[in-house]
Protein backbone atom coordinates (compact mmCIF):
# COMPACT_ATOMS: atom_id res chain seq x y z
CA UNK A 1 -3.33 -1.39 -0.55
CA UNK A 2 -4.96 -2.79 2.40
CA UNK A 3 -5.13 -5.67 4.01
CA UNK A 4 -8.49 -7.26 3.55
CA UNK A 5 -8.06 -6.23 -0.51
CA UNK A 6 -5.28 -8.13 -0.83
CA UNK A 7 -6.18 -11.41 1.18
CA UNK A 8 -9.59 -11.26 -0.58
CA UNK A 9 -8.15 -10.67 -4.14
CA UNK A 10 -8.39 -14.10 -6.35
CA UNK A 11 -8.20 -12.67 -9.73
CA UNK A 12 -5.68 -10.44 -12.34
CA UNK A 13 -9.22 -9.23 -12.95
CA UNK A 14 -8.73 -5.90 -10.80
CA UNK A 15 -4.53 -5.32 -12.28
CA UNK A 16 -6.04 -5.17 -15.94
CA UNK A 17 -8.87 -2.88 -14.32
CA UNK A 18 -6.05 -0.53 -12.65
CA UNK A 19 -4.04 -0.67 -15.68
CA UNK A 20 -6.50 0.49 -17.82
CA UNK A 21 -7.90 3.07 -15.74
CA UNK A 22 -8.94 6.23 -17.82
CA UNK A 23 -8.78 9.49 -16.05
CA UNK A 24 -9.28 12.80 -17.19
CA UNK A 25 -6.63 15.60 -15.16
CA UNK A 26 -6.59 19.27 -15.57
CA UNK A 27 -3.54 21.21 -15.73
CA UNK A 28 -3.84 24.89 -15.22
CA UNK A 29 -1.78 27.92 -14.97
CA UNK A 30 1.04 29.89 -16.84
CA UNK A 31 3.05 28.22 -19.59
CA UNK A 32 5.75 28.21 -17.65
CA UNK A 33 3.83 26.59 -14.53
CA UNK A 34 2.34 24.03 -17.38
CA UNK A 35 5.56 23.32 -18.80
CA UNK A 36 7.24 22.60 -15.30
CA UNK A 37 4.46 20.41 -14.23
CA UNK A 38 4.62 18.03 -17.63
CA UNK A 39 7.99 17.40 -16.96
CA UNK A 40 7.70 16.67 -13.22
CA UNK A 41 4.97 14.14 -14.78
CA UNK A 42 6.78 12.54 -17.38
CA UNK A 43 10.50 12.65 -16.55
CA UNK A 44 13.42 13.86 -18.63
CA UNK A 45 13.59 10.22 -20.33
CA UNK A 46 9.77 9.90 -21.71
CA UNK A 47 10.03 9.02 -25.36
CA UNK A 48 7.83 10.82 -27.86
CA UNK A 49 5.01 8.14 -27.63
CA UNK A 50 4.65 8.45 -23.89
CA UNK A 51 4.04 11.97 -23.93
CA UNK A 52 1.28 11.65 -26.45
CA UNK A 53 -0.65 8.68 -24.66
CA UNK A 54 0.28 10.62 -21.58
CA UNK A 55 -1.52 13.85 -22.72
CA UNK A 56 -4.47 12.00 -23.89
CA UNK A 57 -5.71 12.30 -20.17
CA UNK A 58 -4.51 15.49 -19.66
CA UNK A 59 -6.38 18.97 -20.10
CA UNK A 60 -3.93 21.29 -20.10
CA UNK A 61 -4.93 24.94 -19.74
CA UNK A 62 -2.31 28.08 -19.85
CA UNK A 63 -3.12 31.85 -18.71
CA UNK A 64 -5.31 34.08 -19.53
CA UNK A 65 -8.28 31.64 -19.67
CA UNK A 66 -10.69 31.74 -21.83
CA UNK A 67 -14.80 31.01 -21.08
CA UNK A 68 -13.95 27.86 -23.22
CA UNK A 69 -10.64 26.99 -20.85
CA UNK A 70 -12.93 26.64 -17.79
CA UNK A 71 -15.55 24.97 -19.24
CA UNK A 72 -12.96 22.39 -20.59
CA UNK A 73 -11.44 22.36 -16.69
CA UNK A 74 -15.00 22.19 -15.05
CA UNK A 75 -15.25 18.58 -16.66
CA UNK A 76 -11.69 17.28 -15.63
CA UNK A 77 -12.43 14.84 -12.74
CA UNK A 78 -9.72 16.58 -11.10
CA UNK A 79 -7.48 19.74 -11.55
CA UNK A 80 -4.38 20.59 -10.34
CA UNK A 81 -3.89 24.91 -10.07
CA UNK A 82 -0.26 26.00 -10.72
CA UNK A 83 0.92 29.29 -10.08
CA UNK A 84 -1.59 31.80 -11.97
CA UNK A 85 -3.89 29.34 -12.31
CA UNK A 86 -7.75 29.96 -12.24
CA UNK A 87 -9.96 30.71 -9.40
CA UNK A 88 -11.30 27.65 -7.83
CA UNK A 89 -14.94 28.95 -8.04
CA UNK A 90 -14.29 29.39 -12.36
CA UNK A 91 -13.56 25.73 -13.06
CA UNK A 92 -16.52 24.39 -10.46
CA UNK A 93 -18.06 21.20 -9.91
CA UNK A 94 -14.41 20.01 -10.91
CA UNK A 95 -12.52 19.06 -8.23
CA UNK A 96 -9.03 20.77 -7.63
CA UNK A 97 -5.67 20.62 -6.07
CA UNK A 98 -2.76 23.44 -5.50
CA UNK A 99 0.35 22.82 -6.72
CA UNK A 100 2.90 25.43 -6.03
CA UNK A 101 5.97 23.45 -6.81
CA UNK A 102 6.35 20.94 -9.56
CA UNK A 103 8.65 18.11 -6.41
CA UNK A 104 5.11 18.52 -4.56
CA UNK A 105 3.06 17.25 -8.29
CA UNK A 106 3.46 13.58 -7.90
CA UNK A 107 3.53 12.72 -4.12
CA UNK A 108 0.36 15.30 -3.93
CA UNK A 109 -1.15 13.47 -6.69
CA UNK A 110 -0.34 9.89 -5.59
CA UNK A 111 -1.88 10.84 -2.24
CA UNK A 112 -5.14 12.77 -3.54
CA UNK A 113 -5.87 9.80 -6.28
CA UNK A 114 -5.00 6.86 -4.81
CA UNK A 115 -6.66 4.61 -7.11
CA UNK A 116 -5.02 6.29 -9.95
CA UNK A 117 -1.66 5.35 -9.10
CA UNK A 118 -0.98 2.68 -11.47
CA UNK A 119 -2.74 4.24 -14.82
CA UNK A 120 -0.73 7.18 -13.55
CA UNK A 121 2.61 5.39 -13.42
CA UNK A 122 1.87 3.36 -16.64
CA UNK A 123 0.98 6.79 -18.84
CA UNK A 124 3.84 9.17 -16.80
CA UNK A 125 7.33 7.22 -16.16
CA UNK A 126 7.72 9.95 -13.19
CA UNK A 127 5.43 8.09 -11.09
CA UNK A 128 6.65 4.50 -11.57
CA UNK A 129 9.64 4.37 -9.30
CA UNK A 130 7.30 5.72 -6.05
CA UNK A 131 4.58 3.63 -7.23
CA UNK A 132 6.19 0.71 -7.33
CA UNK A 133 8.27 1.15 -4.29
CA UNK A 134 5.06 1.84 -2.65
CA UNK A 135 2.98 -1.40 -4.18
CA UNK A 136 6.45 -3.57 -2.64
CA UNK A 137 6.33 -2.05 0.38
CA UNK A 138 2.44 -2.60 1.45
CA UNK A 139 2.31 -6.26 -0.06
CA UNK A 140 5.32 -6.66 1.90
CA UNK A 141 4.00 -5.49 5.18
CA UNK A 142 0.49 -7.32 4.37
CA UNK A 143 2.44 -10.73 4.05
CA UNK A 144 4.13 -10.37 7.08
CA UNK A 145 0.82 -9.63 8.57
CA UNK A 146 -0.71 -12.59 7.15
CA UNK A 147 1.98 -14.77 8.30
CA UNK A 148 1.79 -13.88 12.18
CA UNK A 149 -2.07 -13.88 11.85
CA UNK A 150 -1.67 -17.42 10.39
CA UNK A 151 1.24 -18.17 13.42
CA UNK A 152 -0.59 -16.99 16.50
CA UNK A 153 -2.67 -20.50 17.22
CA UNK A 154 0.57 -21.84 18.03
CA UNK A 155 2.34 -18.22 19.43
CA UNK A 156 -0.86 -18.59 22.00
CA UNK A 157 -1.51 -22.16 23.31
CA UNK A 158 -4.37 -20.61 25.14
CA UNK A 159 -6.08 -19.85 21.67
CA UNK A 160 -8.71 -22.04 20.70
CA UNK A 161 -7.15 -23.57 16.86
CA UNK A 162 -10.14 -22.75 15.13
CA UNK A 163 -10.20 -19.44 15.71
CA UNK A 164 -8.06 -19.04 12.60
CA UNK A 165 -8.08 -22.53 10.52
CA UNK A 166 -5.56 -21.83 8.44
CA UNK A 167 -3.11 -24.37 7.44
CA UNK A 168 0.43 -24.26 5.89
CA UNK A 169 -0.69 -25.16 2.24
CA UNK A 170 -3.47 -22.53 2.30
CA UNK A 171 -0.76 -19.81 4.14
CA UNK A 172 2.04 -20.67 1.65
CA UNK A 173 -0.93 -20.34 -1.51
CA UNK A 174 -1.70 -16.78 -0.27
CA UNK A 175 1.94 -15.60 -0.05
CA UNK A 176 2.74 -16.80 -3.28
CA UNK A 177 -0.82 -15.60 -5.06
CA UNK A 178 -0.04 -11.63 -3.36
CA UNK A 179 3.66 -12.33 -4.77
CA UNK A 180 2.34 -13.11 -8.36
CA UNK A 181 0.06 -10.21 -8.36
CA UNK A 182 2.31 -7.76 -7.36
CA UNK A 183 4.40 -9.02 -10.02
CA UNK A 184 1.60 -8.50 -12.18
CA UNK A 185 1.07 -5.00 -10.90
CA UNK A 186 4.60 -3.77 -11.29
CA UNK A 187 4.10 -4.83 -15.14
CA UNK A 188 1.25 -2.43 -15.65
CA UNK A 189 3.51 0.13 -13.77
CA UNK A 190 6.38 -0.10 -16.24
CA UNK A 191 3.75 -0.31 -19.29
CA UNK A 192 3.44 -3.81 -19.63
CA UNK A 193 1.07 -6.35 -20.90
CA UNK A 194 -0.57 -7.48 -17.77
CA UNK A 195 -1.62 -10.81 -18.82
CA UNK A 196 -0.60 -13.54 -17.00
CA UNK A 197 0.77 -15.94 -20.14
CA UNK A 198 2.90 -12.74 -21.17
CA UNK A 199 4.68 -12.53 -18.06
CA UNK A 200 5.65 -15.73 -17.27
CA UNK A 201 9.15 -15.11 -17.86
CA UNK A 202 8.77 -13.26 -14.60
CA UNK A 203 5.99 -15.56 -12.47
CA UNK A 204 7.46 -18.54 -12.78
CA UNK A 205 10.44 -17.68 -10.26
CA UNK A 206 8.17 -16.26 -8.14
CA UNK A 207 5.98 -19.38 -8.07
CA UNK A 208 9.05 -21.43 -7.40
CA UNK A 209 10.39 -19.14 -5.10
CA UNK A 210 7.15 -19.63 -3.15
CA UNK A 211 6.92 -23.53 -2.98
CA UNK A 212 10.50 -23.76 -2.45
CA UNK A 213 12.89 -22.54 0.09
CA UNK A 214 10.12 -20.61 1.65
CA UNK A 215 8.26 -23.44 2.27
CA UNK A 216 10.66 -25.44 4.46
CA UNK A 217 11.97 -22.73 6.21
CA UNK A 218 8.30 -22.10 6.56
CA UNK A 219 7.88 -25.27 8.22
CA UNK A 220 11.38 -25.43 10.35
CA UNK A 221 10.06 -21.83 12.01
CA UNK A 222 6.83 -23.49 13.00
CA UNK A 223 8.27 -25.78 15.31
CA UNK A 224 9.60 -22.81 17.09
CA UNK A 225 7.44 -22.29 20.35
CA UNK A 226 5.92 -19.39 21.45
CA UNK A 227 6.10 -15.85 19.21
CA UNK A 228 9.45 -16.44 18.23
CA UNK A 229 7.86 -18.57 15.78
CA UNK A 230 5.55 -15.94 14.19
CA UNK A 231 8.40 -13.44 14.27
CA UNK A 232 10.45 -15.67 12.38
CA UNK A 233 7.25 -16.84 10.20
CA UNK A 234 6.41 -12.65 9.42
CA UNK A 235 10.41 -12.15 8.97
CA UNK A 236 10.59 -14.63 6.19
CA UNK A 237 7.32 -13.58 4.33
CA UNK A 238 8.32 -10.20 4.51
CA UNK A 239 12.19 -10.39 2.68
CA UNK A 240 10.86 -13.30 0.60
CA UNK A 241 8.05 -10.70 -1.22
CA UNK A 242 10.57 -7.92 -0.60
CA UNK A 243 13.14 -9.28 -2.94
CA UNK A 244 10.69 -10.93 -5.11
CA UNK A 245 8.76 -7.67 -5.78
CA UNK A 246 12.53 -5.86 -6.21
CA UNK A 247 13.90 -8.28 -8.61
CA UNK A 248 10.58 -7.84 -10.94
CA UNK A 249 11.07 -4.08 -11.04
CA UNK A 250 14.92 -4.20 -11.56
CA UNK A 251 13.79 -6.57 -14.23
CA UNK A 252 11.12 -4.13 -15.80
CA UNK A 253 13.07 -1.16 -14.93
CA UNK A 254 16.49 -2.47 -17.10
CA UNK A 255 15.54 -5.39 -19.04
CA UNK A 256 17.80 -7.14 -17.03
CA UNK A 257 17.56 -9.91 -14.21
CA UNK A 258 19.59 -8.66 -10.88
CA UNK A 259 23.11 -10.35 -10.57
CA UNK A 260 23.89 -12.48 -7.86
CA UNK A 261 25.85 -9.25 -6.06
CA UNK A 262 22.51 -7.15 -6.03
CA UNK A 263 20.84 -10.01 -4.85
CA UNK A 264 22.81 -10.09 -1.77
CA UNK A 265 22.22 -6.53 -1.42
CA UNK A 266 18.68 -6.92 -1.64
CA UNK A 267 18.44 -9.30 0.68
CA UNK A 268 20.51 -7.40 3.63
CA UNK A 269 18.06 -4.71 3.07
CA UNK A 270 14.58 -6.66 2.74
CA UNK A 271 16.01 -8.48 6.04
CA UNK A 272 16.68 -4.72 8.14
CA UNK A 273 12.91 -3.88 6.63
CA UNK A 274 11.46 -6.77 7.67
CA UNK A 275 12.83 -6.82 11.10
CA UNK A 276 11.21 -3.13 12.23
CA UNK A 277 7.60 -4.38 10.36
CA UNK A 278 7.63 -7.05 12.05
CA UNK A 279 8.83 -5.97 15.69
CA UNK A 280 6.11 -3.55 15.03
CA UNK A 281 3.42 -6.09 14.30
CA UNK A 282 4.70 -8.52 17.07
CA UNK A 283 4.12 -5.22 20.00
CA UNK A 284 0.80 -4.82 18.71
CA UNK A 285 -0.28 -8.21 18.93
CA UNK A 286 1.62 -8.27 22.09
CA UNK A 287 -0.86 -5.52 23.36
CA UNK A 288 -3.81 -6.36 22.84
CA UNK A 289 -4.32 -8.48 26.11
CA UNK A 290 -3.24 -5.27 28.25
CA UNK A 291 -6.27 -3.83 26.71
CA UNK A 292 -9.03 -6.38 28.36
CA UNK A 293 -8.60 -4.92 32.20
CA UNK A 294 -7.07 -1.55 32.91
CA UNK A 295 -4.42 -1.46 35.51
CA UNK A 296 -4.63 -1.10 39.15
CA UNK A 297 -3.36 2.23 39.28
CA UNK A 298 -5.65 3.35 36.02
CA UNK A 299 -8.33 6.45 36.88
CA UNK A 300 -10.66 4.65 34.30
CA UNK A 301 -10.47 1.38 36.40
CA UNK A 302 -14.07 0.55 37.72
CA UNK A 303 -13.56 -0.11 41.61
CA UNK A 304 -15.45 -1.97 43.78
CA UNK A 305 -18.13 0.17 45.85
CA UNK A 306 -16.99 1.12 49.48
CA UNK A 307 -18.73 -0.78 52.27
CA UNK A 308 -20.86 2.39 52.93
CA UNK A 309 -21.79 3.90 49.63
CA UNK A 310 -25.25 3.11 48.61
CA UNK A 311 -26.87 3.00 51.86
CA UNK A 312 -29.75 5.45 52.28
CA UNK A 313 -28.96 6.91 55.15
CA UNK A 314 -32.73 8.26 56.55
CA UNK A 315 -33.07 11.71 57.24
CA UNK A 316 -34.25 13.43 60.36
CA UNK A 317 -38.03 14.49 60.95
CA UNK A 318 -37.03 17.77 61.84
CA UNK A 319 -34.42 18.45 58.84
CA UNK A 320 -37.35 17.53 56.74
CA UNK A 321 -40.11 20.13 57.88
């Protein structure tokens, strides 16, 4: 997800819209091929009413084709060739992708469909945990992101404040509202209802969480001077969403809420995470001014004109003739 999606998204509207994506996939080649690739798709734990929802929006297709096979495979918004599969040019205008191994299905698919990638984790369990370790990790980064956007008025006293107007109860509101959501998203990944009264088992922590602890420490870090604040700021929205967005999927994954010993754990890790995205964030911010005048010793640097260059010097009478 990117950055401006997120920070502009105000509704569950798009989760149920991602959650009941419909998509119609091809799968083509031998039986053998097919019968690898469903299984890549759905796991070795899919019960016997995922695999028919699952194959609702699949077209599968086994060698030798028939004229009917490729016409069935021509309407697939996308198809993925196995080994023996059909010639590109037989199942045109649909779209297709080459799969030669059934570990290169889902990352290939997750990276050609994008948009898919919930519908595809809520219809094949294969996909959830990368999906949803995926959806934790950008909403994570974007966070952290927000929060030293949100910091750098006071990380640069030379900043004019508004610049970027935003306040603590409007920074804290968007933390907590891209926490909720990807709560709500991780639901649709695990084949949940994705409406909000039905999960408020799960947002309810994650509201407190937000207006809680976070807050204060939120508001102790701002007092820090300088960019250690917004370090410190991007730090804390980063393992606060981190664990938040960890303890929903353990949740959804197990029926189960994390004990207080994986909670620990989490936290060590979302803390190590969180301290490379941010360093990373912090250097870029860090150069941008370096960007506004190349250095002294750059070749692109424009230099001033010597004393002597641009005077038309006039040229002899006789050179002329």
């Amino acid at each position: 997800m990117k950055f401006l999606d997120a920070v502009g998204e105000v509704t569950t509207r798009n989760v149920a819209n991602e959650a009941n994506l419909r998509f119609y996939l091809g799968l083509a080649g031998n039986s053998d091929a097919v019968r690898r690739a469903e299984r890549a798709m759905f796991g070795y734990d899919a019960t016997e009413a995922q695999i028919r929802a699952g194959r609702e929006l699949l077209e599968i297709r086994t060698a030798p084709f028939s004229r009917e096979d490729l016409d069935r495979l021509s309407m697939c918004q996308l198809v993925l060739i196995l080994p023996d599969g059909p010639p590109l040019l037989d199942i045109r205008p649909a779209p297709a992708l080459m799969i030669s191994h059934p570990h290169d299905l889902v990352p290939a698919l997750l990276q050609a469909r994008p948009a898919w990638r919930i519908a595809l984790a809520r219809y094949f369990p294969a996909f959830r945990e990368p999906v949803a370790d995926r959806l934790i990790a950008d909403i994570s980064r974007i966070n952290a992101q927000f929060s030293l956007l949100s910091a750098i008025p006071t990380a640069f006293p030379g900043l004019p404040p508004w610049m970027l107007p935003v306040t603590a109860p409007a920074d804290i509101l968007m933390l907590t509202k891209n926490q909720m959501l990807l709560v709500l998203r991780l639901a649709a990944v695990y084949g949940l209802d994705v409406t909000p009264k039905r999960r408020l088992t799960e947002l309810i922590p994650t509201l407190g969480t937000g207006f809680g602890w976070r807050a204060i420490a939120r508001e102790l870090v701002g007092l820090v001077p300088g960019g250690v604040g917004a370090a410190m700021k991007g730090t804390i929205a980063f393992t606060g969403t981190w664990v938040a967005g960890k303890a929903a999927q353990h949740y959804f994954r197990s029926g189960y809420q994390p004990t207080r010993e994986q909670m620990r754990v989490l936290y060590e890790e979302a803390a190590e995470r969180a301290r490379l995205v941010v360093q990373h964030a912090v250097d870029r911010v860090r150069r941008l001014p370096e960007k506004t005048e190349p250095p002294a010793d750059d070749p692109q640097r424009e230099l001033p004109p010597h004393p002597e260059e641009g005077i038309d010097e006039e040229v002899p009478a006789a050179a002329s003739e």
